[in-house]
Protein backbone atom coordinates (compact mmCIF):
# COMPACT_ATOMS: atom_id res chain seq x y z
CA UNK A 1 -212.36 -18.58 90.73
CA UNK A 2 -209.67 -17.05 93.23
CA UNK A 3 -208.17 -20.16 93.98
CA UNK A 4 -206.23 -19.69 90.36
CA UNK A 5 -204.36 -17.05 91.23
CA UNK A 6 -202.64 -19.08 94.41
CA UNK A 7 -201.98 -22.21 91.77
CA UNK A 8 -200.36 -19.88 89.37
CA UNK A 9 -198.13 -18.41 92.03
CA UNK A 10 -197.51 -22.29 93.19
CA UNK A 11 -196.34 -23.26 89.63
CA UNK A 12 -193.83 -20.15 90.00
CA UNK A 13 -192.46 -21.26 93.14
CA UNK A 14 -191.80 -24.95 91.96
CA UNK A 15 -189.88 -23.94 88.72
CA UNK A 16 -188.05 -21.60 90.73
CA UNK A 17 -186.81 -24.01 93.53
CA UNK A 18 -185.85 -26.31 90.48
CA UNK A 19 -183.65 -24.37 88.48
CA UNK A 20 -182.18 -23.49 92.37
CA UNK A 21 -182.07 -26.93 92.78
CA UNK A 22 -179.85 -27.38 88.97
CA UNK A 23 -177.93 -24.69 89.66
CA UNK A 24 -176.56 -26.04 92.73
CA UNK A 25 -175.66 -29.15 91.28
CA UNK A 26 -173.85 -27.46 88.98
CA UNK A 27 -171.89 -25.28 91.43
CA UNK A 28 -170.85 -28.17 93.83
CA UNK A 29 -169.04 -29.91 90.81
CA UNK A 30 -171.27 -33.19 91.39
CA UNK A 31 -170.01 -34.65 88.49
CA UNK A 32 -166.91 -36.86 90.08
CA UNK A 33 -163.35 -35.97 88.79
CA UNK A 34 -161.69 -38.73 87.73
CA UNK A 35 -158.54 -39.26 90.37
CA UNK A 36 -155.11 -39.88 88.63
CA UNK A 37 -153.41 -42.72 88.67
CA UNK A 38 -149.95 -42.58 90.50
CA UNK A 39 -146.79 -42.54 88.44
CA UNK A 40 -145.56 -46.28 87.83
CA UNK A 41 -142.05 -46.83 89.17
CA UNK A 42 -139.67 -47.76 86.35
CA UNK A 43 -136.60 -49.05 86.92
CA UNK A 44 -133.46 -47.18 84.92
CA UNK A 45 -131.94 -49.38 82.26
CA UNK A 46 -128.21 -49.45 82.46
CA UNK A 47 -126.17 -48.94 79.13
CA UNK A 48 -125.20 -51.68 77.06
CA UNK A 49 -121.93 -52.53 77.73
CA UNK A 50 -119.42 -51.11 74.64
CA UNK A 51 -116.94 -53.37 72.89
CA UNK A 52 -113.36 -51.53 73.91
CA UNK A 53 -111.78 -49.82 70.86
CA UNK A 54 -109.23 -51.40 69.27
CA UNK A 55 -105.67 -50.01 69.62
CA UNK A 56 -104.33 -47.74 66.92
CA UNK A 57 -101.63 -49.27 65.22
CA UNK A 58 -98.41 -47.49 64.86
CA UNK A 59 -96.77 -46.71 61.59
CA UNK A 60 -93.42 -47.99 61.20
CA UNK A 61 -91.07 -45.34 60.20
CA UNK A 62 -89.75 -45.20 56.83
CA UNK A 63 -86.75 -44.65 55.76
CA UNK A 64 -84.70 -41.94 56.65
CA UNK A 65 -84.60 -38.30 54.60
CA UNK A 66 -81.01 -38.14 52.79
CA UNK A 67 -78.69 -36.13 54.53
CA UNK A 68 -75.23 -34.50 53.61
CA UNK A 69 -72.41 -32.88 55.32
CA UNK A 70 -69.39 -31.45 53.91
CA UNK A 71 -66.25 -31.61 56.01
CA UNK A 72 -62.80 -30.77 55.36
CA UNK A 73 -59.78 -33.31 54.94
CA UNK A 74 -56.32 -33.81 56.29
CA UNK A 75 -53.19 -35.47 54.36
CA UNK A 76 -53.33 -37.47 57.50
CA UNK A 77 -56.73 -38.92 56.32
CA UNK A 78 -55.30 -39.63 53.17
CA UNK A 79 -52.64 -41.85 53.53
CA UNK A 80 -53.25 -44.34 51.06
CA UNK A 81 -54.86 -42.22 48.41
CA UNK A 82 -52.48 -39.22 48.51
CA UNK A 83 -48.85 -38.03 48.12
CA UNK A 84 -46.33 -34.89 47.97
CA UNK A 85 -45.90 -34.16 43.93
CA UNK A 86 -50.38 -34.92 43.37
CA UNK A 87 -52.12 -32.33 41.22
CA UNK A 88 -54.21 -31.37 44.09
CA UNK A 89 -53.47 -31.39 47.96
CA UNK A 90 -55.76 -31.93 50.78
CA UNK A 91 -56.68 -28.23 51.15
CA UNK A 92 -58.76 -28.93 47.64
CA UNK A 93 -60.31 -31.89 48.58
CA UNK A 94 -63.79 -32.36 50.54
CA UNK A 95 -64.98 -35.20 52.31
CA UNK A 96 -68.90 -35.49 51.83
CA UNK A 97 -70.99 -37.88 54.44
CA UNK A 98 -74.01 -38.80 53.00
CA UNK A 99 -76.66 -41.42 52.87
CA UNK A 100 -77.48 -43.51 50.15
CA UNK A 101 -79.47 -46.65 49.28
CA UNK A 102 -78.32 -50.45 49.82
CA UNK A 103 -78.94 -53.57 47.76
CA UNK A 104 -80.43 -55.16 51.32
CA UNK A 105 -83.09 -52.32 50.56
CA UNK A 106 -81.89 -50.02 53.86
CA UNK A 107 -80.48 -46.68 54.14
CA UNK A 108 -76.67 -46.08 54.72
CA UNK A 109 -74.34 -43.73 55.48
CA UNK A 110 -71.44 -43.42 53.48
CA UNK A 111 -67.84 -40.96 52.54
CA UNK A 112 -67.02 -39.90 49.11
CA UNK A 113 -63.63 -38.08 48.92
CA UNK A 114 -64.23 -34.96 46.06
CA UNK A 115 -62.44 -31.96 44.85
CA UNK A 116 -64.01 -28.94 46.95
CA UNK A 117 -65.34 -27.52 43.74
CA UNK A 118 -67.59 -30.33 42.84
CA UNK A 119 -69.46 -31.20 46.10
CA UNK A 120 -72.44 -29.73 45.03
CA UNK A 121 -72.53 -31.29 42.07
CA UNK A 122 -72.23 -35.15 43.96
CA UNK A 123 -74.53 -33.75 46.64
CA UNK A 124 -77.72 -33.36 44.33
CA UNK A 125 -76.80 -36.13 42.66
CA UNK A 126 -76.34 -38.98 44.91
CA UNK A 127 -79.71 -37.10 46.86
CA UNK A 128 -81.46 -38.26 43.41
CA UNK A 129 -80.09 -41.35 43.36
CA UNK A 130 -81.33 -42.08 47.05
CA UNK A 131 -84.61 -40.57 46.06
CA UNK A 132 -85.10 -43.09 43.61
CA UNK A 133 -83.30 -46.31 45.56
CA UNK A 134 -80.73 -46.84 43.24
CA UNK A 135 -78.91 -49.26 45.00
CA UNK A 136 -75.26 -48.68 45.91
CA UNK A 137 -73.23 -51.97 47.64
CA UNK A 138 -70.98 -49.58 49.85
CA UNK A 139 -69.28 -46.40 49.53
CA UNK A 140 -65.61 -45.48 51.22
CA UNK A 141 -62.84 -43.51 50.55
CA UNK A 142 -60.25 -45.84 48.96
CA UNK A 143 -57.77 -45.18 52.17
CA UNK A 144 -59.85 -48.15 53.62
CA UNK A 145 -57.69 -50.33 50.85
CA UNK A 146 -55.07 -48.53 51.18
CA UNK A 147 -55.68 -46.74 48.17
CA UNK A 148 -55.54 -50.31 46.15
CA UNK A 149 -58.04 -49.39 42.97
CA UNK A 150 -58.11 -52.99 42.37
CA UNK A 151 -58.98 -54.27 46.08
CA UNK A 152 -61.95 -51.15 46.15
CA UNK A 153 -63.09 -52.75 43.11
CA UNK A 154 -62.84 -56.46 44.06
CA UNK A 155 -65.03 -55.18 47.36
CA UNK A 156 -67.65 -53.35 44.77
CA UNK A 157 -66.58 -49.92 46.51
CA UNK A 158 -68.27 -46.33 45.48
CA UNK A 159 -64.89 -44.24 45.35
CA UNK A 160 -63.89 -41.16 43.92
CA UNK A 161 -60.28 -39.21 45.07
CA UNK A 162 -57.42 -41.15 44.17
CA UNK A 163 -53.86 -40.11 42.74
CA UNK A 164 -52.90 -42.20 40.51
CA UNK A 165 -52.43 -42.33 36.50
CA UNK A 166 -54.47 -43.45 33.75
CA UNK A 167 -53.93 -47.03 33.34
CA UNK A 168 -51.08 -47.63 31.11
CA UNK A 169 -50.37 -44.22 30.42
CA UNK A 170 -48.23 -41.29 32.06
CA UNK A 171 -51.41 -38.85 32.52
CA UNK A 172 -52.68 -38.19 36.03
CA UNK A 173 -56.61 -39.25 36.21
CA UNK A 174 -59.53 -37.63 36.77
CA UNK A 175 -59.20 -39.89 40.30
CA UNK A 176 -56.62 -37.91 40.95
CA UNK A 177 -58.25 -34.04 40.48
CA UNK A 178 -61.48 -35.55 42.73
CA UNK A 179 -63.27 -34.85 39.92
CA UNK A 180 -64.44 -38.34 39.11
CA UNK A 181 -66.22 -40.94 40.73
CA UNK A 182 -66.74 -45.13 40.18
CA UNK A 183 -69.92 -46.33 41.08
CA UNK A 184 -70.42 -49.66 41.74
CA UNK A 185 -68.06 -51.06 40.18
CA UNK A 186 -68.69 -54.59 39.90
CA UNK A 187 -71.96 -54.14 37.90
CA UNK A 188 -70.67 -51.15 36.02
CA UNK A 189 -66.99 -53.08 35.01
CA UNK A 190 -64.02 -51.70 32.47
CA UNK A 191 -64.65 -54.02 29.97
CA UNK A 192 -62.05 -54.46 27.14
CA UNK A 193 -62.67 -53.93 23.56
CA UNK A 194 -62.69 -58.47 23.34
CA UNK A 195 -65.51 -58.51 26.50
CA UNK A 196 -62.98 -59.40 28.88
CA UNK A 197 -63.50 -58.03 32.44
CA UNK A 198 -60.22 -58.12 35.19
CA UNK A 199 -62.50 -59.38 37.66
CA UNK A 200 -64.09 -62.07 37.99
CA UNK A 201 -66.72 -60.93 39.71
CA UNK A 202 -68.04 -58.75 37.03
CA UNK A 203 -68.15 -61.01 33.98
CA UNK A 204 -72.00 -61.92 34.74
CA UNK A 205 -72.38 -57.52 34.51
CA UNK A 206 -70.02 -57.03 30.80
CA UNK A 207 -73.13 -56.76 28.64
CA UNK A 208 -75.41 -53.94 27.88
CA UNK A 209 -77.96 -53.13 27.58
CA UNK A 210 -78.68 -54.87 31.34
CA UNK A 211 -81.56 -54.73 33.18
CA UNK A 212 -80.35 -55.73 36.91
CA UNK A 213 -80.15 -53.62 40.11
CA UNK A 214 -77.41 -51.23 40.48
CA UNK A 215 -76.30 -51.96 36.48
CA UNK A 216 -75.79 -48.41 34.47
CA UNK A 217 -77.07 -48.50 30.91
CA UNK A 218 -76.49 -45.99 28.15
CA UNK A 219 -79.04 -42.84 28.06
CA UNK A 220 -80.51 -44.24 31.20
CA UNK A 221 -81.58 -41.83 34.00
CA UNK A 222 -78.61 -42.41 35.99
CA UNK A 223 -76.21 -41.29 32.96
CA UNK A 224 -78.40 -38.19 31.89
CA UNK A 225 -78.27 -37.13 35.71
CA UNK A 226 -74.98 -36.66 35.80
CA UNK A 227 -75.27 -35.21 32.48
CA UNK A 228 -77.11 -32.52 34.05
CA UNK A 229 -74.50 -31.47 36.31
CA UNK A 230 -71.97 -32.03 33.39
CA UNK A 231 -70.55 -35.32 33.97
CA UNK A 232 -69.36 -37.57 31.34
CA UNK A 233 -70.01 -40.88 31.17
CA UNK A 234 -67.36 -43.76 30.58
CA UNK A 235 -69.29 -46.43 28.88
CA UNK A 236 -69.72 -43.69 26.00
CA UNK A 237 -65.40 -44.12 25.82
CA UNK A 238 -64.44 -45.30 22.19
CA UNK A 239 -63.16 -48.80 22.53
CA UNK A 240 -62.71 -50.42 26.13
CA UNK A 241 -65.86 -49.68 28.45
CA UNK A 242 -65.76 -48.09 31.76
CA UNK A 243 -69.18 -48.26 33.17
CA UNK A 244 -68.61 -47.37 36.54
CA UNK A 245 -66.99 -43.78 36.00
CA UNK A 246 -68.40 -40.76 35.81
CA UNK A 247 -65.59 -37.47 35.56
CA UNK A 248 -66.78 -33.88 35.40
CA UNK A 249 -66.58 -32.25 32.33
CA UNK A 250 -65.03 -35.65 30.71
CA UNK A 251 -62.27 -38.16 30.63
């Protein structure tokens, strides 16, 4: 019988030194940690190469923005056009540089000589008439032919300021005021009351209506521009035709 006490206190001891035993375990980490694994090395990948860009084209310029200048005149600029006894003298008339629109489809610079009073009339309308490429063959003061209407016509010349009479009559023109202008003049003829034209030239142009480049028709946009600005037209002239002209306020 006292040997059970001593077993009991045995039993005690053995649990005791076991759960020392766990707890120890427990404290020293004995489970292993799993070591990691060193970084692999990669190697950088270099960009694709990229396709060079290709080069911006440049626009080619178009055509130039109308321009104008008004300048003032000399008799000795007028030696062909102009003489001592004219309605006007040089000190009325204007000399206006301005651009307008070829039948090679380019811009040009060209010289109308006008009365003073009227050059803002032929300014805003020739700048409409470049606007919408009507095409004009050349335009010079008639000096360059030595004031020879029929040699400016012959060379389809834009004119305006000469002195000279109406044709078979003893009444100065509206040439000779720089109040009217011929545009060109071998599509636009003077056509007789028959159909006959003075040059030959302009015989393929006697008809109208005509649909052709540089060819003024009635009520077309070229004739009810200058109507804006009070210009009369010539092919509206009872009998013989004059296509080409255009005089302010008529005749």
């Amino acid at each position: 019988m006292p040997e059970k006490p001593k077993l009991r206190h045995l039993g005690v001891l053995i649990l005791a030194c076991a759960s020392v035993a766990a707890c120890g375990a427990a404290g020293t980490g004995a489970t292993p940690s799993a070591t990691a694994a060193p970084p692999s090395a990669t190697t950088p990948s270099s960009p694709a190469p990229s396709s060079p860009a290709p080069p911006e084209e440049t626009p080619s310029p178009g055509p130039p923005a109308f321009s104008s200048k008004v300048s003032e005149v000399t008799a000795a600029m007028l030696k062909g056009s102009w003489r001592e006894g004219c309605p006007v003298g040089p000190d009325d008339l204007r000399k206006v540089t301005m651009t307008y629109w070829g039948f090679d489809d380019k811009a040009h610079t060209g010289e109308l000589i006008v009365n003073k009073a009227v050059t803002g009339d032929v300014t805003a309308i020739f700048e409409k008439l470049y606007d919408w490429r009507f095409p004009i063959a050349r335009m010079e003061p008639i000096d360059k032919y030595k004031g020879s209407d029929f040699d400016s016509i012959e060379a389809d010349n834009t004119s305006a300021f000469n002195c000279r009479r109406v044709a078979g009559s003893s009444s100065w023109s509206k040439h000779s005021y720089g109040k009217a202008i011929d545009i060109d003049p071998r599509e636009n003829p003077w056509v007789e009351p028959d159909g006959s034209v003075s040059h030959k030239n302009a015989k393929p142009f006697a008809d109208r209506p005509l649909h052709k480049p540089g060819v003024i028709n009635p009520d077309d946009r070229v004739v009810r521009l200058f109507e804006k600005y009070g210009w009369q037209w010539g092919g509206y002239f009872n009998g013989a035709k004059d296509y080409q002209h255009f005089a302010k306020g008529g005749g």
